[in-house]
C-alpha atoms as a PDB file:
ATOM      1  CA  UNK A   1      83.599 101.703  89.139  1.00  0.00           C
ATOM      2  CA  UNK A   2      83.932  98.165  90.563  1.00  0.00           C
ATOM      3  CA  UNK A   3      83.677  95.504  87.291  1.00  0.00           C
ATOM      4  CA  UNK A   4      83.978  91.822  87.015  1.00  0.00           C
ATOM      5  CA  UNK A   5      85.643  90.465  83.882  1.00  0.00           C
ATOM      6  CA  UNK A   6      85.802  86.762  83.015  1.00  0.00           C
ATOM      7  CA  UNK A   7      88.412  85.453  80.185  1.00  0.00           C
ATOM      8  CA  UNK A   8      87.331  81.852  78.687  1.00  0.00           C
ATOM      9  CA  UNK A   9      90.270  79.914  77.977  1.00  0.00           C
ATOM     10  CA  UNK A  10      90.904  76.807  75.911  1.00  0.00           C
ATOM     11  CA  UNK A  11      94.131  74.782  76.286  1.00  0.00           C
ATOM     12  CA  UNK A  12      96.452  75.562  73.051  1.00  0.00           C
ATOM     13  CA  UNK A  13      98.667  72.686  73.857  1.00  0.00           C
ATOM     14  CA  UNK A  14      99.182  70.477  76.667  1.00  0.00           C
ATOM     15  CA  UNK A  15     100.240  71.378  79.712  1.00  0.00           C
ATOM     16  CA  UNK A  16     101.172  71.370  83.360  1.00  0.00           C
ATOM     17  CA  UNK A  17      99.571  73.637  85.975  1.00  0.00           C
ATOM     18  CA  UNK A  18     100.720  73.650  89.063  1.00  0.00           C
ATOM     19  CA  UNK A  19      99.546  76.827  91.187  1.00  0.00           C
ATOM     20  CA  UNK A  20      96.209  76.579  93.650  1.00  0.00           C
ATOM     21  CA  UNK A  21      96.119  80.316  93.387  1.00  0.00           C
ATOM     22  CA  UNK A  22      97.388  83.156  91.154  1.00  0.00           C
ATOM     23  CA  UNK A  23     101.244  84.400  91.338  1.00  0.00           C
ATOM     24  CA  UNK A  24     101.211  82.910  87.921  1.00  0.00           C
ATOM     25  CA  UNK A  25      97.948  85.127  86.923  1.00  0.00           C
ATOM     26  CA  UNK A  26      99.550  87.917  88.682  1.00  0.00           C
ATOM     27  CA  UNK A  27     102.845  87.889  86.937  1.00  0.00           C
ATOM     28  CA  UNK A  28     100.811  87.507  83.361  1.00  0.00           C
ATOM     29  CA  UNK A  29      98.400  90.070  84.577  1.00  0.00           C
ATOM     30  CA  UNK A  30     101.654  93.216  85.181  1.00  0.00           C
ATOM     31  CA  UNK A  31     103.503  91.818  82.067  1.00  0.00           C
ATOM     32  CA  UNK A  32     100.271  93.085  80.352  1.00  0.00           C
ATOM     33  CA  UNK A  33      99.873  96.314  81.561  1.00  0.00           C
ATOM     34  CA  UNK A  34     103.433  97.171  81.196  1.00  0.00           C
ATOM     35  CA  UNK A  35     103.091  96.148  77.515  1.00  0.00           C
ATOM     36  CA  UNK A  36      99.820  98.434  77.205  1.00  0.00           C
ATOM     37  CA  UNK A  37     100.335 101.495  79.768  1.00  0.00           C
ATOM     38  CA  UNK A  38     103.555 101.264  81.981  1.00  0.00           C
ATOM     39  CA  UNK A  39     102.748 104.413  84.308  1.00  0.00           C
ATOM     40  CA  UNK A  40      99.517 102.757  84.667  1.00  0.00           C
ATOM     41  CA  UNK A  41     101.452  99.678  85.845  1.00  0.00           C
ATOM     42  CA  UNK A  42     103.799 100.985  88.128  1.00  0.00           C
ATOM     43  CA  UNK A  43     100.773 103.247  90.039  1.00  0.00           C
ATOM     44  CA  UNK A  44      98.898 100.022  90.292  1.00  0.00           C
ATOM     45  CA  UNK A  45     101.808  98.094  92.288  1.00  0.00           C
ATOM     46  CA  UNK A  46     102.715 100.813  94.835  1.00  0.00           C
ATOM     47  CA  UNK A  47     104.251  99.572  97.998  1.00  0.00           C
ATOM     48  CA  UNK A  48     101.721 100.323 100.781  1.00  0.00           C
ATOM     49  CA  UNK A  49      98.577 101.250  99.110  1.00  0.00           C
ATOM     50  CA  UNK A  50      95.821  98.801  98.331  1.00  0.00           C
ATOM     51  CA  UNK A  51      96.050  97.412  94.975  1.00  0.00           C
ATOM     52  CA  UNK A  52      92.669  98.606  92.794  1.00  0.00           C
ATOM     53  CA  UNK A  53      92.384  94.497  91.198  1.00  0.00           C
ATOM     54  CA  UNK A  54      92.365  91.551  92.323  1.00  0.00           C
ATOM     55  CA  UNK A  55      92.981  87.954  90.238  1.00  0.00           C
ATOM     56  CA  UNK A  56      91.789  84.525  90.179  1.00  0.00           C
ATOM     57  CA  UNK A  57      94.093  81.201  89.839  1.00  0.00           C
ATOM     58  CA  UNK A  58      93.035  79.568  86.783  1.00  0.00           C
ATOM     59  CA  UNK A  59      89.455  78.027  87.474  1.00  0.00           C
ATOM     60  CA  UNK A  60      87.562  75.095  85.702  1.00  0.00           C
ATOM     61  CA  UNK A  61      90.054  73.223  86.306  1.00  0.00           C
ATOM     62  CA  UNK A  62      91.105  70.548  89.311  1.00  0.00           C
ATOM     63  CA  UNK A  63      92.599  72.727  92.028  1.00  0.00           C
ATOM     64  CA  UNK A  64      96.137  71.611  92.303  1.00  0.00           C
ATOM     65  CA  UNK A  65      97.861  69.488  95.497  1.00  0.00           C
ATOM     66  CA  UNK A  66     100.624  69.010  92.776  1.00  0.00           C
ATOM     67  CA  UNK A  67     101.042  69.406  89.378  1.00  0.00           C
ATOM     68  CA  UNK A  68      97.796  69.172  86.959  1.00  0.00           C
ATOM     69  CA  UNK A  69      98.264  67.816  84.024  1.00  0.00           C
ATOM     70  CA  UNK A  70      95.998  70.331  81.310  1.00  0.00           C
ATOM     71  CA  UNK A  71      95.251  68.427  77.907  1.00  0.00           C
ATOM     72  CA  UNK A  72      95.099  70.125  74.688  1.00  0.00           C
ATOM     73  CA  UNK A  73      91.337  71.807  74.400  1.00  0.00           C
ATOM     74  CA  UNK A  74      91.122  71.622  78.205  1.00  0.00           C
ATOM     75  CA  UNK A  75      88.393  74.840  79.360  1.00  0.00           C
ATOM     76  CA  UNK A  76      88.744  76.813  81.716  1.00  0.00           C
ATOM     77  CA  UNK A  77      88.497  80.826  82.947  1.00  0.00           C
ATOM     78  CA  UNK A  78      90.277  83.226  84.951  1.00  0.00           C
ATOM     79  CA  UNK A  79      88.449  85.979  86.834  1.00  0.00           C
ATOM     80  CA  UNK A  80      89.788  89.796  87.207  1.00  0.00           C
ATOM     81  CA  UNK A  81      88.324  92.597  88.859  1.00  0.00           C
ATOM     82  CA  UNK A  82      88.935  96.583  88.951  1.00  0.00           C
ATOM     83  CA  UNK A  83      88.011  98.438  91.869  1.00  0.00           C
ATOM     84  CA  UNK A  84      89.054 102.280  91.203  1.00  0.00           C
ATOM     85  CA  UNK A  85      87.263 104.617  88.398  1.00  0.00           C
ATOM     86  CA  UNK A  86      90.982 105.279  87.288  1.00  0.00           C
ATOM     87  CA  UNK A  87      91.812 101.540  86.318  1.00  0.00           C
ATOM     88  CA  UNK A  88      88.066 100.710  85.006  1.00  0.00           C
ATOM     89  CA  UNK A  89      87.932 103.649  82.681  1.00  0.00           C
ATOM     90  CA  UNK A  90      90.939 101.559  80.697  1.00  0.00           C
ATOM     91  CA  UNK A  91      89.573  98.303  81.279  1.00  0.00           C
ATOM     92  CA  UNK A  92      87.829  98.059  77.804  1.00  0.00           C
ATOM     93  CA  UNK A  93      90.918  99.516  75.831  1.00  0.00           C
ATOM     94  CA  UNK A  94      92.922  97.107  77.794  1.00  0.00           C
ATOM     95  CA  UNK A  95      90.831  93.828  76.781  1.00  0.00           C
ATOM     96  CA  UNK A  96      90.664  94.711  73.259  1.00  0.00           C
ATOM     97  CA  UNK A  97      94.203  94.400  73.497  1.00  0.00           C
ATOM     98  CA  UNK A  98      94.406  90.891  74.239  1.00  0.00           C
ATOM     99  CA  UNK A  99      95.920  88.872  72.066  1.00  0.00           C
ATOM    100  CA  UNK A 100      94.103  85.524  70.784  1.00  0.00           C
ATOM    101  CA  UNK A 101      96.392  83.633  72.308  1.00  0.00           C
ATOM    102  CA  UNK A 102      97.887  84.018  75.869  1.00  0.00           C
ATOM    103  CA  UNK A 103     100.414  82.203  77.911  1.00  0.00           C
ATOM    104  CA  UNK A 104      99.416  82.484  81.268  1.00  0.00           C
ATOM    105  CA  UNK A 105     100.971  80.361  84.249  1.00  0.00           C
ATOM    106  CA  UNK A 106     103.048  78.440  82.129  1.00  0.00           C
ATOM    107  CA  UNK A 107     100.524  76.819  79.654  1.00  0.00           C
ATOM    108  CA  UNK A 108      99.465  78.362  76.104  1.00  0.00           C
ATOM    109  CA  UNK A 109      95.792  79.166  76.301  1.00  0.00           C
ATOM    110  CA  UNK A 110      93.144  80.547  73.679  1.00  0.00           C
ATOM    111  CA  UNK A 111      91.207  83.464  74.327  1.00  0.00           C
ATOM    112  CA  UNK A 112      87.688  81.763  74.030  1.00  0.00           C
ATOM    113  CA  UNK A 113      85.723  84.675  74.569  1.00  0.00           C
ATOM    114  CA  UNK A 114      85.480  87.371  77.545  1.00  0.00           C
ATOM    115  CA  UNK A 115      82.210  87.654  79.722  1.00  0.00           C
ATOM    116  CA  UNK A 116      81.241  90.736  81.501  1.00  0.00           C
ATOM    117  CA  UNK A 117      77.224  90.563  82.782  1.00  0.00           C
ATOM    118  CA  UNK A 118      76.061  87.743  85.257  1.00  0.00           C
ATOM    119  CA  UNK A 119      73.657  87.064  81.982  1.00  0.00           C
ATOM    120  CA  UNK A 120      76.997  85.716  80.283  1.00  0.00           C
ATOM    121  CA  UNK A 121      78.929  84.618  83.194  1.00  0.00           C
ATOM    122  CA  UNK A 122      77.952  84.071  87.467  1.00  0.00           C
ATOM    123  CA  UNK A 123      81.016  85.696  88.514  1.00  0.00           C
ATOM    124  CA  UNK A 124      81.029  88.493  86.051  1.00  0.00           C
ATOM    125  CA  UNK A 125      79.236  92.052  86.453  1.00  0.00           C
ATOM    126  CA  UNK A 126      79.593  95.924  87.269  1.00  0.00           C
ATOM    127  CA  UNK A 127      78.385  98.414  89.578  1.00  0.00           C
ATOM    128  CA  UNK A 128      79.154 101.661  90.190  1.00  0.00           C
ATOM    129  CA  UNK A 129      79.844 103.497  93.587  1.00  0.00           C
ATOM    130  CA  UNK A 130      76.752 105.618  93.349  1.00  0.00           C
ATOM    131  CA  UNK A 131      74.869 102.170  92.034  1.00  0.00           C
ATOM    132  CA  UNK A 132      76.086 100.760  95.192  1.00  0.00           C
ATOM    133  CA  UNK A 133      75.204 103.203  97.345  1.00  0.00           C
ATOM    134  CA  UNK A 134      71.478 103.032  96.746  1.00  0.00           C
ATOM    135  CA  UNK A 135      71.834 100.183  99.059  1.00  0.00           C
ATOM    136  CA  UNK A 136      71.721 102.618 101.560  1.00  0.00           C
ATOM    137  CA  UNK A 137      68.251 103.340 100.751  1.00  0.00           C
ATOM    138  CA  UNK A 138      66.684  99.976 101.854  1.00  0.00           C
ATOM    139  CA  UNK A 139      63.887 100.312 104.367  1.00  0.00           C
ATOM    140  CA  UNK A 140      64.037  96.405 105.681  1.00  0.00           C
ATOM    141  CA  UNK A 141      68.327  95.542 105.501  1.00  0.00           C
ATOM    142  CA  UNK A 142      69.040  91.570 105.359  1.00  0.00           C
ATOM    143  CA  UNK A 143      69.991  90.265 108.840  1.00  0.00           C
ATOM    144  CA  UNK A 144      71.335  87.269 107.457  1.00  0.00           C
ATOM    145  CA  UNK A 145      73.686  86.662 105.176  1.00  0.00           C
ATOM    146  CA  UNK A 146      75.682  83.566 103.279  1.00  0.00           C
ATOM    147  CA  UNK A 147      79.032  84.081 101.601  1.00  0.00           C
ATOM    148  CA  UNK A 148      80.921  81.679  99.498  1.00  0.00           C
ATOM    149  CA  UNK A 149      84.232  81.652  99.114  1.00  0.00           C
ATOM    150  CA  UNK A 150      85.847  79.863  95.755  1.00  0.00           C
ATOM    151  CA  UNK A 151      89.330  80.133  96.459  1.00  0.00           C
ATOM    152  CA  UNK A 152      91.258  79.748  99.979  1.00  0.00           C
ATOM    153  CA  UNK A 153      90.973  82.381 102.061  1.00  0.00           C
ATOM    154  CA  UNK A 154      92.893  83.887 104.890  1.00  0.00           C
ATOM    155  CA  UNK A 155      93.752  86.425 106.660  1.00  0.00           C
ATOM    156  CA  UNK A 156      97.389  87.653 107.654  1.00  0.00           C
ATOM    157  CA  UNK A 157      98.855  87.420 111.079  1.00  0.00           C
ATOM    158  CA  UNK A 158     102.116  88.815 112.631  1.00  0.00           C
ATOM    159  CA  UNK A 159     103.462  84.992 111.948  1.00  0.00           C
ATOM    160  CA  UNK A 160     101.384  82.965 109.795  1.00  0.00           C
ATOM    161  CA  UNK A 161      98.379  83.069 107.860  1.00  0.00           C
ATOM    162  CA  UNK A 162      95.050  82.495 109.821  1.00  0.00           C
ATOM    163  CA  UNK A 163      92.727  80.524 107.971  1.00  0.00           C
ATOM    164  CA  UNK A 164      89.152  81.144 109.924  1.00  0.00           C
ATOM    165  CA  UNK A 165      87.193  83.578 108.345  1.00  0.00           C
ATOM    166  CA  UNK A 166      85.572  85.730 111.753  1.00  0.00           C
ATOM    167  CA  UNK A 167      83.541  87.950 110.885  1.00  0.00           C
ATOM    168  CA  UNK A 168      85.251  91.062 112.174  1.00  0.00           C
ATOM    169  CA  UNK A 169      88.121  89.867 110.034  1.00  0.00           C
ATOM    170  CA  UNK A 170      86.040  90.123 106.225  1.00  0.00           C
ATOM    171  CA  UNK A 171      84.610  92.948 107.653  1.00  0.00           C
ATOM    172  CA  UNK A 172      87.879  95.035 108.109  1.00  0.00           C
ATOM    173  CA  UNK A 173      89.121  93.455 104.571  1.00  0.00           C
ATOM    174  CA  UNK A 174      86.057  94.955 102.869  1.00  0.00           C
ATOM    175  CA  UNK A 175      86.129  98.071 104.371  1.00  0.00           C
ATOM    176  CA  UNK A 176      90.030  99.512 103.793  1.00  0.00           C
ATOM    177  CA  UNK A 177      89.149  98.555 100.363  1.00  0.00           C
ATOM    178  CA  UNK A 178      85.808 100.377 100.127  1.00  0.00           C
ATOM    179  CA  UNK A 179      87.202 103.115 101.943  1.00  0.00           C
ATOM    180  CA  UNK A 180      90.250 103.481  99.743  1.00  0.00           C
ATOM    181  CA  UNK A 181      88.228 103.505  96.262  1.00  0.00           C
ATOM    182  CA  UNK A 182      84.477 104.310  96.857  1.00  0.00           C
ATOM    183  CA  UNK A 183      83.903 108.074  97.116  1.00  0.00           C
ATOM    184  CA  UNK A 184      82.539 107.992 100.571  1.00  0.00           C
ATOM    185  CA  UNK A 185      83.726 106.116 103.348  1.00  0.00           C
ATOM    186  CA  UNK A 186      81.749 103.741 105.929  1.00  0.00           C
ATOM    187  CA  UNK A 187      82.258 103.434 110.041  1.00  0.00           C
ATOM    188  CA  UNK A 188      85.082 102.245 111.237  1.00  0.00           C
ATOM    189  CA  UNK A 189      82.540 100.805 113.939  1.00  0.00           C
ATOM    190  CA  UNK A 190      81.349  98.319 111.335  1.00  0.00           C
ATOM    191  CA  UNK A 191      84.718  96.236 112.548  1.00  0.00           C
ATOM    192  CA  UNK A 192      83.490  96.070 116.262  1.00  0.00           C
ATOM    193  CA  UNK A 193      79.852  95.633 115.059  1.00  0.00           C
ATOM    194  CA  UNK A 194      81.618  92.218 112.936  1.00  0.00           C
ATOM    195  CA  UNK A 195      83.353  91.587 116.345  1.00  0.00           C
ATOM    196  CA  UNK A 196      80.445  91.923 118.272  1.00  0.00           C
ATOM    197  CA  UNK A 197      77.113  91.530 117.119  1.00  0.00           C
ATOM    198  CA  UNK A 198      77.559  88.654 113.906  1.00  0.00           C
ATOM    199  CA  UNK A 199      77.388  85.427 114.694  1.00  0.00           C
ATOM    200  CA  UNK A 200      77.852  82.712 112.732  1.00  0.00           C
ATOM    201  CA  UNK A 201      74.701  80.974 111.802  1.00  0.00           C
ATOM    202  CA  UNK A 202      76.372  78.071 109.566  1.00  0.00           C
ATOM    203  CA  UNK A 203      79.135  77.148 107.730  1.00  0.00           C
ATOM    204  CA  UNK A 204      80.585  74.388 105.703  1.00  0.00           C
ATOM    205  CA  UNK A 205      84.263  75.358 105.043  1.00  0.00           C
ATOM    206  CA  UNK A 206      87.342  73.165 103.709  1.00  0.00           C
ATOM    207  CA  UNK A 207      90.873  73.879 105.041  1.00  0.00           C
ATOM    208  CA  UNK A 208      93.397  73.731 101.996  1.00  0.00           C
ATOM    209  CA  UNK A 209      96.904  73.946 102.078  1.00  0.00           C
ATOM    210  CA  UNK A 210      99.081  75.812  99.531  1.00  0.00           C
ATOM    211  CA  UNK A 211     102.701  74.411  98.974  1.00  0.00           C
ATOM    212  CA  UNK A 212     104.236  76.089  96.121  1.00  0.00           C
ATOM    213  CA  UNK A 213     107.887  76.126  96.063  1.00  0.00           C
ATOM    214  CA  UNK A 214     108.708  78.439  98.768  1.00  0.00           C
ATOM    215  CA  UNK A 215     105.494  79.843  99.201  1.00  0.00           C
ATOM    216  CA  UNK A 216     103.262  78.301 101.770  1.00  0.00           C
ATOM    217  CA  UNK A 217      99.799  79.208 102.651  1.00  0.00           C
ATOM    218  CA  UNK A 218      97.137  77.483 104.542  1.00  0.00           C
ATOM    219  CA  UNK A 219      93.332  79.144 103.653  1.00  0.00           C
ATOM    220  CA  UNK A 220      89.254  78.027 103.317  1.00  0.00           C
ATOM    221  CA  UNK A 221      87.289  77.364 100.961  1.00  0.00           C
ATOM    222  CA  UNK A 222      83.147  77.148 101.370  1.00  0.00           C
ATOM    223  CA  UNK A 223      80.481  78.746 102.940  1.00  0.00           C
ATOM    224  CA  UNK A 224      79.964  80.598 106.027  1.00  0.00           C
ATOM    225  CA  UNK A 225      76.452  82.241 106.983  1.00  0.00           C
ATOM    226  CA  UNK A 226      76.338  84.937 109.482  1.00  0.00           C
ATOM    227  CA  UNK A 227      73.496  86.419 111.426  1.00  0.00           C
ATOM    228  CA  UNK A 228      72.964  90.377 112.939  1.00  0.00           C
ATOM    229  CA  UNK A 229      72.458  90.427 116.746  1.00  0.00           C
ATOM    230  CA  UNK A 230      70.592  93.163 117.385  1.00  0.00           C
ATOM    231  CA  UNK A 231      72.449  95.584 115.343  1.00  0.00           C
ATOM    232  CA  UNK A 232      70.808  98.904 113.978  1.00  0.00           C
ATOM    233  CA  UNK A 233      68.978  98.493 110.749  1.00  0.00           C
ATOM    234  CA  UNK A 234      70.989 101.396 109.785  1.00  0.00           C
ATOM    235  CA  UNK A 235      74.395  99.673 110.444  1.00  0.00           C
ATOM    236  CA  UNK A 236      72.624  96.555 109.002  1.00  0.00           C
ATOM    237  CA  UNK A 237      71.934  98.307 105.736  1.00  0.00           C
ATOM    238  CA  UNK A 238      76.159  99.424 105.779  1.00  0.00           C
ATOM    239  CA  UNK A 239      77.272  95.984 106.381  1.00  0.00           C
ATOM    240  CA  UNK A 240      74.743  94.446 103.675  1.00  0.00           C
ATOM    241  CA  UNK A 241      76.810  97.096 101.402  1.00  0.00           C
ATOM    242  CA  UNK A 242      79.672  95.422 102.406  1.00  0.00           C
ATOM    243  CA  UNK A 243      78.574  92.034 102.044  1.00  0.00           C
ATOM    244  CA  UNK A 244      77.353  92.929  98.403  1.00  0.00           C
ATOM    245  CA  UNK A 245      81.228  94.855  97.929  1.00  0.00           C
ATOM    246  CA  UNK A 246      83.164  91.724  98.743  1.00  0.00           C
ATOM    247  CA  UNK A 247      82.159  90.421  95.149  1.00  0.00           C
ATOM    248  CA  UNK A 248      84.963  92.596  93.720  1.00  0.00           C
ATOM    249  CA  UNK A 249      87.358  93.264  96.674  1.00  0.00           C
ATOM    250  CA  UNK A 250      87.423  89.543  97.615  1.00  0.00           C
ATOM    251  CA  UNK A 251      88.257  88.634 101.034  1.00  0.00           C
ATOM    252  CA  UNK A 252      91.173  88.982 103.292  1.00  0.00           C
ATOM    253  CA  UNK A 253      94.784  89.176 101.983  1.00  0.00           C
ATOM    254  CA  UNK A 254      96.898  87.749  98.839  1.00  0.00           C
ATOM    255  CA  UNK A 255      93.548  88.578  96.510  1.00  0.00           C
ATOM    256  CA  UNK A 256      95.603  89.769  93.808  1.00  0.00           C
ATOM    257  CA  UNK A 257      97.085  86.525  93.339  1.00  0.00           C
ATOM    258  CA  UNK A 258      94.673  84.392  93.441  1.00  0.00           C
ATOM    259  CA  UNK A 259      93.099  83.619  96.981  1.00  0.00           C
ATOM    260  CA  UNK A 260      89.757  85.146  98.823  1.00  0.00           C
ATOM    261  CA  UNK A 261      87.601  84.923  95.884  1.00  0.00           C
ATOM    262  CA  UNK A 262      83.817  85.649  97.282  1.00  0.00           C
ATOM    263  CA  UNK A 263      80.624  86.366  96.468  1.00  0.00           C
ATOM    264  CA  UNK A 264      77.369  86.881  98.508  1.00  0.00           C
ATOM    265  CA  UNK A 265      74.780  83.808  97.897  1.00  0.00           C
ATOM    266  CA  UNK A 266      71.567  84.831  99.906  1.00  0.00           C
ATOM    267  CA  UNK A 267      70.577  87.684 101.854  1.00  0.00           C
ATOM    268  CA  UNK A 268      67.269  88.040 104.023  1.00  0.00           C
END
């Protein structure tokens, strides 16, 4: 069952944080799961298979062109997600086994609290497959829709990263990962339909560059809004699925470490 969990965190000391996205999340994130179910660890980090999580950088916080400076009591969150039954069904055994106090990404931070309905939290909720699927059922599918993405986004190319998010692009992110968790898979057609028949209605994105020691990156941040041309309400209702999916898969590639953090804002 796809679930959103957000940790609140509280600076235990000063600090210096210096990563835009999350290979500092993502290194805290396996050291926990070898410490509370190694066989569960190793299955999650297969070579070749999508990975059923993905991770935020640490949020509430300036994103970093260099190092941030974090002062003691400093706030901030951290967002994960779960996207097979497998991994979910340990998720609440795993939390409780948190300690109060967690170095994450080189800084000592308080666990403040954890958040898991949108009541508590915007980014935080659950769903299950079969709660997702009565999506299908809608009569009158959106033909409009506005994504925003929170952390840069991009999408990987034989060379380098490319940064644009086209719609054919999000769409073939969102569904290997549906495909490879949910118990029923969607059209591969949805890809051409991206290609083909979306066009993008408006969009306010913000190129930002990630330099961090050898690792470079280049992604987007903002919103995009993209419109159906003509496309089946049927295929319209699969893609609105989608749309709604890209909550917990996040968008494009690198998303358990950090980057293509999105969530759908309107829908028509």
């Amino acid at each position: 069952m796809p679930a959103s969990i957000v940790l609140h965190l509280q600076a235990a000391h000063p600090g210096t944080y210096r990563h835009a996205t999350g290979p500092g999340v993502h290194g805290w994130w396996f050291q926990r799961w070898q410490t509370f179910n190694p066989a569960l660890a190793d299955a999650m980090h297969q070579p070749g298979r999508f990975a059923p999580f993905t991770l935020s950088p640490i949020l509430g916080i300036p994103t970093p062109q260099g190092p941030v400076e974090v002062a003691e009591g400093c706030p901030a969150w951290l967002r994960l997600t779960v996207l097979s039954t497998e991994l979910e069904a340990h998720l609440p055994a795993f939390l409780d086994s948190l300690p109060a106090v967690l170095a994450v990404d080189g800084i000592v931070w308080q666990l403040a609290g954890v958040s898991r309905t949108p009541s508590e939290h915007a980014w935080a909720d659950a769903a299950s497959y079969d709660d997702l699927r009565t999506l299908l059922d809608q009569r009158k599918p959106p033909d409009l829709w506005t994504l925003e993405m929170v952390t840069p986004t991009a999408f990987n190319g034989k060379k380098t990263q490319f940064p644009f998010p086209l719609p054919d692009l999000m769409i073939r992110s969102w569904l290997e990962r549906w495909n490879a968790f949910a118990p029923f898979a969607l059209p591969d057609d949805l890809v051409r339909i991206g290609r083909e028949d979306l066009s993008v209605a408006n969009y306010s994105l913000h190129t930002l560059k990630i330099s961090e020691g050898i690792r470079q990156a280049i992604g987007c941040t903002g919103r995009l809004t993209l419109r159906a041309i003509e496309v089946h309400p049927a295929m319209r209702v699969a893609l609105h699925l989608l749309f709604t999916f890209a909550f917990y898969s996040g968008t494009g590639y690198h998303t358990t470490q950090g980057m293509g953090q999105t969530r759908l804002l309107r829908e028509r």
